[in-house]
Protein backbone atom coordinates (compact mmCIF):
# COMPACT_ATOMS: atom_id res chain seq x y z
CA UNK A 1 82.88 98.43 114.87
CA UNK A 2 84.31 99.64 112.04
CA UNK A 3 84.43 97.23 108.88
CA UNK A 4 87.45 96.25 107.08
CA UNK A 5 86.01 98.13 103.66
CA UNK A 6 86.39 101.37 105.67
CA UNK A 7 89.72 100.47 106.42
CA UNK A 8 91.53 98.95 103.39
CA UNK A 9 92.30 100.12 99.52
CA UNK A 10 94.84 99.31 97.10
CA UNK A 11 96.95 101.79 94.72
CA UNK A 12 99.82 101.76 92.62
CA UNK A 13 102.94 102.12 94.59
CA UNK A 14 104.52 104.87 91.92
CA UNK A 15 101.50 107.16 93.40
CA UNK A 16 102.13 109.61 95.63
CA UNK A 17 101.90 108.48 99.72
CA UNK A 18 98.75 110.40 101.66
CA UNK A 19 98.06 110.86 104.63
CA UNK A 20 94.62 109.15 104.46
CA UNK A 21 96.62 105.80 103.37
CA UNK A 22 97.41 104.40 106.70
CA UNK A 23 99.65 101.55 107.05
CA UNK A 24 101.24 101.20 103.14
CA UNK A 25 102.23 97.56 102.58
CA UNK A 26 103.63 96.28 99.56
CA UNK A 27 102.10 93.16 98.61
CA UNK A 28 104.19 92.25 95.67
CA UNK A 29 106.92 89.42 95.12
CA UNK A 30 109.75 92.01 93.67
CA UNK A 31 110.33 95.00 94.30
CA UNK A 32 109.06 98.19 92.09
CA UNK A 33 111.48 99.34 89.07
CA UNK A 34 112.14 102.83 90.47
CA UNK A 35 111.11 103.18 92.98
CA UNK A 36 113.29 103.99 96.53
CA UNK A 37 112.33 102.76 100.03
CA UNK A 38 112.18 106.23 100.61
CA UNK A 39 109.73 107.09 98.22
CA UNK A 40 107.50 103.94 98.48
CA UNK A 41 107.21 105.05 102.01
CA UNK A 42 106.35 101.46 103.20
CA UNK A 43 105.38 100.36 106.51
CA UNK A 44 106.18 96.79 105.18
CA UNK A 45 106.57 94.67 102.39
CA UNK A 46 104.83 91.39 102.43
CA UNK A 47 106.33 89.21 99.84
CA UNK A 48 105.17 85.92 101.05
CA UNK A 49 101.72 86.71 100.52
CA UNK A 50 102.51 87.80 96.66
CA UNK A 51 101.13 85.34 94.06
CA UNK A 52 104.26 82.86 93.74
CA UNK A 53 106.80 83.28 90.54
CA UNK A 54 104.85 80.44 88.82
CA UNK A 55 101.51 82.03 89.03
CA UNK A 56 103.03 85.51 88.34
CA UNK A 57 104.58 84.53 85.38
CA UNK A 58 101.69 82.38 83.84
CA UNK A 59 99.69 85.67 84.27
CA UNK A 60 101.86 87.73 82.97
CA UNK A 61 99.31 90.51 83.64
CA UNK A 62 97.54 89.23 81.03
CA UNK A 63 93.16 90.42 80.77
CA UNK A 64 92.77 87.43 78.87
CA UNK A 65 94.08 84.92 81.75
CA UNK A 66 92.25 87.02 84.79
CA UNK A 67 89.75 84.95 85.75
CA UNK A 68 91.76 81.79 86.20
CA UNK A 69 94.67 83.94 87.68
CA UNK A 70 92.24 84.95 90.76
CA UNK A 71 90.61 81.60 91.47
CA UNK A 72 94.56 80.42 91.45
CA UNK A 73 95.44 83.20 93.55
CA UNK A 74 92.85 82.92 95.67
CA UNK A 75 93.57 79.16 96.17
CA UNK A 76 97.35 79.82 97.42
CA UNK A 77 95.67 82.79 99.84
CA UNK A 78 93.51 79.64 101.09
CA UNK A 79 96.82 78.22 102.13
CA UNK A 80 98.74 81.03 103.52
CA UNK A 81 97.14 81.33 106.89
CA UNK A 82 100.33 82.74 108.22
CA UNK A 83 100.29 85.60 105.79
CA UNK A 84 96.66 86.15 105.63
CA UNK A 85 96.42 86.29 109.28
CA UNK A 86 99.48 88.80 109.69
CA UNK A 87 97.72 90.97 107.19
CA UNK A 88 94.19 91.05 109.29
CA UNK A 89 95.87 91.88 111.95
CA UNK A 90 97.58 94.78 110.80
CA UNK A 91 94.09 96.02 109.45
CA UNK A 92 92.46 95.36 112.78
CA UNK A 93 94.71 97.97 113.77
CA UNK A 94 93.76 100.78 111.56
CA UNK A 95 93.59 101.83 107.81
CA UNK A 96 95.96 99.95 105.13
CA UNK A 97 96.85 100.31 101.80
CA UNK A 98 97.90 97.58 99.90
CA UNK A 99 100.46 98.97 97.37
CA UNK A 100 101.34 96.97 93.88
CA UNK A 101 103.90 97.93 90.75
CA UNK A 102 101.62 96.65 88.03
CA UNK A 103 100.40 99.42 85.25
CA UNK A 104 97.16 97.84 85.08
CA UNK A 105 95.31 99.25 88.19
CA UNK A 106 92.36 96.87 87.18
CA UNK A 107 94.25 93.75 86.86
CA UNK A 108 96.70 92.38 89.74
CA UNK A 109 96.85 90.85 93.14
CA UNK A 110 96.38 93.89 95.40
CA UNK A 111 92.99 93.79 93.31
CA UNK A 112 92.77 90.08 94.21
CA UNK A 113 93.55 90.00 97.59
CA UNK A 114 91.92 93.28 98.44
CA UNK A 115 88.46 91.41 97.53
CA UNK A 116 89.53 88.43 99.37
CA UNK A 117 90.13 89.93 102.48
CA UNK A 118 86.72 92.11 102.17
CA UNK A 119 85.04 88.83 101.14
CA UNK A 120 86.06 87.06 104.01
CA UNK A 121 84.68 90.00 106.76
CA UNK A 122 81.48 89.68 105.15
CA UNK A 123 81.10 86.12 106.01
């Protein structure tokens, strides 16, 4: 069976679409500056499971707030079953790419939530 890590990355949404990315889903709150629907090439765009506007704008993408930002974000993944579980699914299905605006490629929630969902196959 093949494992979720085989089957899931993140990259910046502003980067050109392969055809080794699968399933691209945009996993931020609002949408990328310039960027067209066209060109982000999307399969989907799951808001809902975006770090809310509070937590976004605490963060501020921030390198000096990242470890509290991911236990926070992680702790409002704990309560988005709905999300969470829509997202697995799509991943059961084949390869996905979880796309994000941020500059920081080190430092945001597709980085966040990519770990959580690998974390959570491993258990």
């Amino acid at each position: 069976m093949t494992k979720q890590s085989d089957r899931l990355k993140a990259k910046r949404v502003y980067a050109a679409p392969s055809d080794s990315d699968g399933a691209r889903i945009l996993v931020d709150r609002i949408w990328p500056r310039g960027i067209t629907k066209e060109r982000a090439a999307l399969a989907l765009w799951l808001k809902e499971i975006a770090p809310t506007n509070a937590l976004r704008k605490w963060f501020g993408h921030d390198p000096a707030r990242w470890g509290e930002f991911c236990r926070r974000y992680v702790g409002e993944l704990d309560m988005n079953d709905r999300e969470v579980g829509h997202l697995r699914d799509i991943i059961k299905k084949g390869r996905v790419t979880l796309l994000y605006g941020a500059l920081d490629e080190a430092h945001n929630n597709a980085v966040v939530l990519t770990d959580y969902l690998l974390k959570e196959d491993d258990d």
